[in-house]
PDB file of N, CA and C in Angstrom:
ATOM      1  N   UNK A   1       8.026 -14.981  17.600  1.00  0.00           N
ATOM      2  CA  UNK A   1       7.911 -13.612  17.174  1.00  0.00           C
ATOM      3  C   UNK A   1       6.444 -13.307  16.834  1.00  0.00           C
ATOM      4  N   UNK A   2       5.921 -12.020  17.386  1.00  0.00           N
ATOM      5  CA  UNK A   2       4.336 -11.716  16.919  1.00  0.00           C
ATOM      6  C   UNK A   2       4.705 -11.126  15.637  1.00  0.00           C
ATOM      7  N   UNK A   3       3.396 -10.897  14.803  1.00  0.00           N
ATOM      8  CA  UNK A   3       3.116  -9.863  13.593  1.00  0.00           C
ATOM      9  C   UNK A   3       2.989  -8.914  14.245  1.00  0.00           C
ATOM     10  N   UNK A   4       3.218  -7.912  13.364  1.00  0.00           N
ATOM     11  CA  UNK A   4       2.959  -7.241  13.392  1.00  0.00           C
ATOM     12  C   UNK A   4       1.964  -6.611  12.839  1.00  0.00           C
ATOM     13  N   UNK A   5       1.318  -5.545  13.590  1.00  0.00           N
ATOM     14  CA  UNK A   5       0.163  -5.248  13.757  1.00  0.00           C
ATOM     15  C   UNK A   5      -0.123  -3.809  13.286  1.00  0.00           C
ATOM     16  N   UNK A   6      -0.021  -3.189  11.932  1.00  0.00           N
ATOM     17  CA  UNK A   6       0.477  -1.580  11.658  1.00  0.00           C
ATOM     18  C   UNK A   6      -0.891  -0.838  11.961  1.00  0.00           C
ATOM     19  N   UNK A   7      -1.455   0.250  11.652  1.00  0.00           N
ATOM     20  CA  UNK A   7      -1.451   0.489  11.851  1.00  0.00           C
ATOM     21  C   UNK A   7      -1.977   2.233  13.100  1.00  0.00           C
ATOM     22  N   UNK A   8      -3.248   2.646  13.170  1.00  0.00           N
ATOM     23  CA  UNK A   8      -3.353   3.668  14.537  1.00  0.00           C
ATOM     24  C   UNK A   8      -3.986   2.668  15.645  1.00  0.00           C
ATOM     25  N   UNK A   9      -3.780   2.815  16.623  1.00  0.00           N
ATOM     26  CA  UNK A   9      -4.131   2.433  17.604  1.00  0.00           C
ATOM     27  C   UNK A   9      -5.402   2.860  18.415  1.00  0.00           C
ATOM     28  N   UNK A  10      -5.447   3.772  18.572  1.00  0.00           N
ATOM     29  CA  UNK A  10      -6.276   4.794  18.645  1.00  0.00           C
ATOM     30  C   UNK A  10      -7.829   4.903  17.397  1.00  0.00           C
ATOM     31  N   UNK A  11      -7.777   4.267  16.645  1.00  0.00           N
ATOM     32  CA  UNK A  11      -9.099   3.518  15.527  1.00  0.00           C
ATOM     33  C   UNK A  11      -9.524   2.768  16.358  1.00  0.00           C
ATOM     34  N   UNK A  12     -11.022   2.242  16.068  1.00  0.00           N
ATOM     35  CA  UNK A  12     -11.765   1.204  16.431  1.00  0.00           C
ATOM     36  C   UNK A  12     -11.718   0.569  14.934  1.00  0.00           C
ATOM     37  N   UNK A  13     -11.664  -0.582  15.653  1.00  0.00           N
ATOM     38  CA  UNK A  13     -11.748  -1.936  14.509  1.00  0.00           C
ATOM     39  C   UNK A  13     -12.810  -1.453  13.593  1.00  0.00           C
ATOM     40  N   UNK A  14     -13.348  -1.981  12.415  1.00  0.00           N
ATOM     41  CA  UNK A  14     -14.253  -1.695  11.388  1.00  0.00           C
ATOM     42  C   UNK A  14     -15.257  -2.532  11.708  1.00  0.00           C
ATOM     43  N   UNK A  15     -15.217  -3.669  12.659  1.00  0.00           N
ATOM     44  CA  UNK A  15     -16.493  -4.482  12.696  1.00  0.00           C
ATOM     45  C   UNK A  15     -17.523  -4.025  13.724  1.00  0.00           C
ATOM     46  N   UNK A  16     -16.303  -2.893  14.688  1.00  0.00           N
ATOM     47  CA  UNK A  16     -17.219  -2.015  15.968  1.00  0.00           C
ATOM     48  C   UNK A  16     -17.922  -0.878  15.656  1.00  0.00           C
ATOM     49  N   UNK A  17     -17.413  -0.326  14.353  1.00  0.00           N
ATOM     50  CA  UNK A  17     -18.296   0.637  13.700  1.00  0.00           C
ATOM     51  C   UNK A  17     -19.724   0.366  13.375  1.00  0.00           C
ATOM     52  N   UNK A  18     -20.281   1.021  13.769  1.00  0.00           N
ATOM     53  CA  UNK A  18     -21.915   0.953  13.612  1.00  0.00           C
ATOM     54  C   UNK A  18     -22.596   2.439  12.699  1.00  0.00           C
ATOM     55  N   UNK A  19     -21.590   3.036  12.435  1.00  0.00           N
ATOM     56  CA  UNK A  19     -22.569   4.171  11.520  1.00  0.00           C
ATOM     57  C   UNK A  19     -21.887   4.229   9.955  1.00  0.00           C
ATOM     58  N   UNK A  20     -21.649   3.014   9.608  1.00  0.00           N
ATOM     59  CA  UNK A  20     -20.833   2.764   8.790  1.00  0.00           C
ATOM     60  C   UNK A  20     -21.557   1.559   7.531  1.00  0.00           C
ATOM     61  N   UNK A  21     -21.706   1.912   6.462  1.00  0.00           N
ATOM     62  CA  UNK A  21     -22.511   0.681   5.340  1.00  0.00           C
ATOM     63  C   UNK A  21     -21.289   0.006   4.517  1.00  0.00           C
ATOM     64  N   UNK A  22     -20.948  -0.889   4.464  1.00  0.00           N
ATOM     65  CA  UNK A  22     -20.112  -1.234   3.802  1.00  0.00           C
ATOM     66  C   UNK A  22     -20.724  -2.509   2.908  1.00  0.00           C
ATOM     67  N   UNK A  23     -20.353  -2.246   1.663  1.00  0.00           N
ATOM     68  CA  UNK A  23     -21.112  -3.382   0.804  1.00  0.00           C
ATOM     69  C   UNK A  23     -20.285  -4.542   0.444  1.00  0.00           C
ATOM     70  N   UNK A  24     -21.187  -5.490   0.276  1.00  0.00           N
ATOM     71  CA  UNK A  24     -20.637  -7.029   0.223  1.00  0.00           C
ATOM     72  C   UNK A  24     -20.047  -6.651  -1.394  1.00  0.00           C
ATOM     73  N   UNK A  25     -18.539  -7.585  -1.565  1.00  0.00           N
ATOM     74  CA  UNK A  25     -18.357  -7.107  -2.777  1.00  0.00           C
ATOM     75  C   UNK A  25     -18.988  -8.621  -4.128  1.00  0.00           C
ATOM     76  N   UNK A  26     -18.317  -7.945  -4.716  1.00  0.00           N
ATOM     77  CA  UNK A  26     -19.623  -9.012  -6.209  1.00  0.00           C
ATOM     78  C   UNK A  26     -19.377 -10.363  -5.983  1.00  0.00           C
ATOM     79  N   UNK A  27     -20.295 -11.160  -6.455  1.00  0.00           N
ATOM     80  CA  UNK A  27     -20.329 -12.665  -6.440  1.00  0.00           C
ATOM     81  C   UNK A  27     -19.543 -13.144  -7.493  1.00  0.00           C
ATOM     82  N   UNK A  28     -19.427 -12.122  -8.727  1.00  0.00           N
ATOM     83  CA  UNK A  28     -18.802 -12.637  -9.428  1.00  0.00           C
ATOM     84  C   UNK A  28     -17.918 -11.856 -10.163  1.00  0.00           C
ATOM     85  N   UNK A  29     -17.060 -11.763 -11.598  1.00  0.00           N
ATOM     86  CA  UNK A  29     -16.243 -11.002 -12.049  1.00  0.00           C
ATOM     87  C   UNK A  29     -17.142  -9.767 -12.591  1.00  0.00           C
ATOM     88  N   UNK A  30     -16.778  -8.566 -12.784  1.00  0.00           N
ATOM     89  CA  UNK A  30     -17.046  -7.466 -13.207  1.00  0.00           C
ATOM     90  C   UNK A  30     -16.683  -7.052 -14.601  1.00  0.00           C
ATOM     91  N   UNK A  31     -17.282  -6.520 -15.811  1.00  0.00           N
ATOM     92  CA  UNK A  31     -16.602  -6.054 -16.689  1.00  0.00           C
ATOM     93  C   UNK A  31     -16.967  -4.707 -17.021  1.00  0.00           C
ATOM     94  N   UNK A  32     -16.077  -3.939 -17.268  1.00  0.00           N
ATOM     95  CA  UNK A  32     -16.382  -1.939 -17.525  1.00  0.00           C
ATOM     96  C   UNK A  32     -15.665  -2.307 -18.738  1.00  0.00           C
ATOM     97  N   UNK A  33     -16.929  -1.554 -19.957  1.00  0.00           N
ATOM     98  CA  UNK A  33     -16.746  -1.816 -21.214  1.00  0.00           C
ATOM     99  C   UNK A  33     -16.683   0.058 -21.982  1.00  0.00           C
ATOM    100  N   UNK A  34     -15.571   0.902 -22.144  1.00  0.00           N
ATOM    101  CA  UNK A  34     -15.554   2.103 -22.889  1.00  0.00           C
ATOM    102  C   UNK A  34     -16.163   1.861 -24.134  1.00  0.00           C
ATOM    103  N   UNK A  35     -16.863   2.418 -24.577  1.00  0.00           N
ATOM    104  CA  UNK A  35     -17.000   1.848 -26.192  1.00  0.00           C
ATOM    105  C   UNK A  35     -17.146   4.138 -26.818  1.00  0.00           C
ATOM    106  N   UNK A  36     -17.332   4.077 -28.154  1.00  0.00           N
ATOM    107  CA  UNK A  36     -17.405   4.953 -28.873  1.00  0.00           C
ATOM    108  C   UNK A  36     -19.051   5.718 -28.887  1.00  0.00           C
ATOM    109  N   UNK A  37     -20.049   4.758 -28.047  1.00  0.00           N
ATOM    110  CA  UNK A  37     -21.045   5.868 -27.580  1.00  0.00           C
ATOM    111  C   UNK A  37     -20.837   6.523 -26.238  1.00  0.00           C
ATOM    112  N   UNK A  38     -20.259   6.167 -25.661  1.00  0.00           N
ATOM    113  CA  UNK A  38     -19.744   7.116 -24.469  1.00  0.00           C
ATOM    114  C   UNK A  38     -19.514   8.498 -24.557  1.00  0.00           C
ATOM    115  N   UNK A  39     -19.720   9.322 -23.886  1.00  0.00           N
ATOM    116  CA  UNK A  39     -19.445  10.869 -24.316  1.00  0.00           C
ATOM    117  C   UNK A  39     -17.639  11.107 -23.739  1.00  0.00           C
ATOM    118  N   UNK A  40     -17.253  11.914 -24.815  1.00  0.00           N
ATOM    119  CA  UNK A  40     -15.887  12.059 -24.680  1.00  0.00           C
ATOM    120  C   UNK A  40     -15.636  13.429 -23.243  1.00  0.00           C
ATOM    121  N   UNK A  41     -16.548  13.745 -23.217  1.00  0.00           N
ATOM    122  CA  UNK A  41     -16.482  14.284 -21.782  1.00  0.00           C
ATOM    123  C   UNK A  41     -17.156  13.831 -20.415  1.00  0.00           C
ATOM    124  N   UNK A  42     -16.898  13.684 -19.169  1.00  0.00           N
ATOM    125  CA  UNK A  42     -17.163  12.998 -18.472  1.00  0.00           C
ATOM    126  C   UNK A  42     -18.261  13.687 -17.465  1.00  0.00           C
ATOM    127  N   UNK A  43     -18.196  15.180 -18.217  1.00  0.00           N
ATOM    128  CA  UNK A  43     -19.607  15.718 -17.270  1.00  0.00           C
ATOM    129  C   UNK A  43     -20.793  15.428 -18.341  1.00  0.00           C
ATOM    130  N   UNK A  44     -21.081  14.791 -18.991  1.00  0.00           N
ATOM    131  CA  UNK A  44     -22.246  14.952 -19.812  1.00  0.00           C
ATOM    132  C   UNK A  44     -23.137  13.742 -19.826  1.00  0.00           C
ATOM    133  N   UNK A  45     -24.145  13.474 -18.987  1.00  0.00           N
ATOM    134  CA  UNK A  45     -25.188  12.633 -18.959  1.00  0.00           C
ATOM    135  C   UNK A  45     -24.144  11.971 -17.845  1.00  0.00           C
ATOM    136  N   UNK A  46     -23.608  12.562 -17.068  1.00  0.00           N
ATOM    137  CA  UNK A  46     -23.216  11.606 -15.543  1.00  0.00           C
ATOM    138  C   UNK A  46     -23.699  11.759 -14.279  1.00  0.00           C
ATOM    139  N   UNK A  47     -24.733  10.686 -14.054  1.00  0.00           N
ATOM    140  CA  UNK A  47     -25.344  11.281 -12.323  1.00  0.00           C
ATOM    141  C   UNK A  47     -24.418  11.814 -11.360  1.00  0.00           C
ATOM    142  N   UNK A  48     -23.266  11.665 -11.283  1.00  0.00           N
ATOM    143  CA  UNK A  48     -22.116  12.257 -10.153  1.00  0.00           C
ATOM    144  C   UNK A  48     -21.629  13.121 -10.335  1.00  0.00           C
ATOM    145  N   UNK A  49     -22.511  14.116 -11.236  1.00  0.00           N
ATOM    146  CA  UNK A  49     -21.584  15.389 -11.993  1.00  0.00           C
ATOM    147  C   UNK A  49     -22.873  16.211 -11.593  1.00  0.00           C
ATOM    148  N   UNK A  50     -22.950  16.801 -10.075  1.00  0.00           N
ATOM    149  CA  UNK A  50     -23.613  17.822 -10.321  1.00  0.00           C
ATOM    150  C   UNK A  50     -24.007  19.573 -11.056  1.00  0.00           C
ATOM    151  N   UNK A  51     -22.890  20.082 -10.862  1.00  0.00           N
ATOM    152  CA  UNK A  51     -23.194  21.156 -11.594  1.00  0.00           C
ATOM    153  C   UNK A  51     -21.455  21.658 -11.614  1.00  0.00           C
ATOM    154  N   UNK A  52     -21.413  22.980 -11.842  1.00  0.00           N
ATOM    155  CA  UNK A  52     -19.895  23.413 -12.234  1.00  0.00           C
ATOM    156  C   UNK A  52     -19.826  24.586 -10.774  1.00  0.00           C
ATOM    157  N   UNK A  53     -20.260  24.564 -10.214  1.00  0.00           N
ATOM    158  CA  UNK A  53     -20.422  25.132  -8.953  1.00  0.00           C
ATOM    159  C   UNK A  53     -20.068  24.217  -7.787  1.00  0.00           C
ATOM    160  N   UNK A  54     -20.732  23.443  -8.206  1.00  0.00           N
ATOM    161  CA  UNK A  54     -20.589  22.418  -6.664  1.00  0.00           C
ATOM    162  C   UNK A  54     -19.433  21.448  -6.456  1.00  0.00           C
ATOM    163  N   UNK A  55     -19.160  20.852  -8.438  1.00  0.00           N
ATOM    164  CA  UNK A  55     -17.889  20.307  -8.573  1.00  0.00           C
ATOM    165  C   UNK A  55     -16.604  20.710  -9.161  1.00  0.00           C
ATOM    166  N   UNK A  56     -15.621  20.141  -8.624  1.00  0.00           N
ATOM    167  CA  UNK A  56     -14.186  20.740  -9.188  1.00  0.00           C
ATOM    168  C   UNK A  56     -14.554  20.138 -10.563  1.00  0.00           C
ATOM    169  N   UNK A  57     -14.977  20.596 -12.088  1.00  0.00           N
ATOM    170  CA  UNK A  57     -15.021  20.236 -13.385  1.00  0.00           C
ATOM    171  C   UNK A  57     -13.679  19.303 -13.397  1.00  0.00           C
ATOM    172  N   UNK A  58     -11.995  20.256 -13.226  1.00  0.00           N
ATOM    173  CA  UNK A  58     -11.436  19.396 -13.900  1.00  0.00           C
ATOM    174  C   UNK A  58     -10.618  17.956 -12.797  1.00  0.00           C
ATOM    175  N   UNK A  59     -10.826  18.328 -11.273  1.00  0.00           N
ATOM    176  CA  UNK A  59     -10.985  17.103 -11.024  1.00  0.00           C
ATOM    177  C   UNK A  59     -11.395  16.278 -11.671  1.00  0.00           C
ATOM    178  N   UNK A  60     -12.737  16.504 -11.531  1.00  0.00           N
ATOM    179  CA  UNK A  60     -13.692  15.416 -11.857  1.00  0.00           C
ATOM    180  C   UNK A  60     -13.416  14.664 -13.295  1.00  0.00           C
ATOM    181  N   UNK A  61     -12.832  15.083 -14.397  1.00  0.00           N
ATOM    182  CA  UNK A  61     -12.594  15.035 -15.438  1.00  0.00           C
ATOM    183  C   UNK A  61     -11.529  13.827 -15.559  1.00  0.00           C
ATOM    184  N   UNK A  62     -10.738  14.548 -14.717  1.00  0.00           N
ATOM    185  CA  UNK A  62      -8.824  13.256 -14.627  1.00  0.00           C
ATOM    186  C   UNK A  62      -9.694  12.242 -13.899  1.00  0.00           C
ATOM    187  N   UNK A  63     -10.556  12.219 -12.689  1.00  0.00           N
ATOM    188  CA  UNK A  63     -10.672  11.218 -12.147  1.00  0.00           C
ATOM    189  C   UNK A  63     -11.450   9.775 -13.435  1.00  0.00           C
ATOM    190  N   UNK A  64     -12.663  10.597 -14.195  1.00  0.00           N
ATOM    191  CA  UNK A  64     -12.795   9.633 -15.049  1.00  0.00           C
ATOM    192  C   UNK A  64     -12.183   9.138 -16.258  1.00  0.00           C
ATOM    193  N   UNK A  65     -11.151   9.896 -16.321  1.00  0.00           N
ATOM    194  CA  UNK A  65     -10.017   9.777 -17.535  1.00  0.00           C
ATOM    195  C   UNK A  65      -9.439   8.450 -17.945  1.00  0.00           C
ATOM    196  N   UNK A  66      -9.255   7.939 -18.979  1.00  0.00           N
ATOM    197  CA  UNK A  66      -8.678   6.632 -19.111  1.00  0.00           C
ATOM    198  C   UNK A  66      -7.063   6.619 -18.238  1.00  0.00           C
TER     199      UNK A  66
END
């Protein structure tokens, strides 16, 4: 019996992609530390928060939400 193989067919593999950066992931374990100097809002002092025009505010808000 083969595997199966899921799934589009119609994709090119990811190693034939050439306009594509994909980063090596970490050498080692990661730790993300919340602490109480953090700002309780997630647009305030965040480089990925451009303005209230350009981003959905409360997207952006749930996405950094605990």
């Amino acid at each position: 019996m083969e595997p199966k193989k899921p799934g589009n067919k119609k994709l090119p593999d990811f190693k034939e992609m050439t306009d594509r950066l994909i980063a090596e992931p970490a050498i080692g374990p990661q730790l993300v530390i919340k602490t109480n100097l953090d700002p309780s809002d997630a647009t305030e002092e965040n480089p990925y928060f451009k303005n209230d025009q350009m981003t959905d505010s409360e997207q952006f808000k749930e996405y950094f939400k605990e």
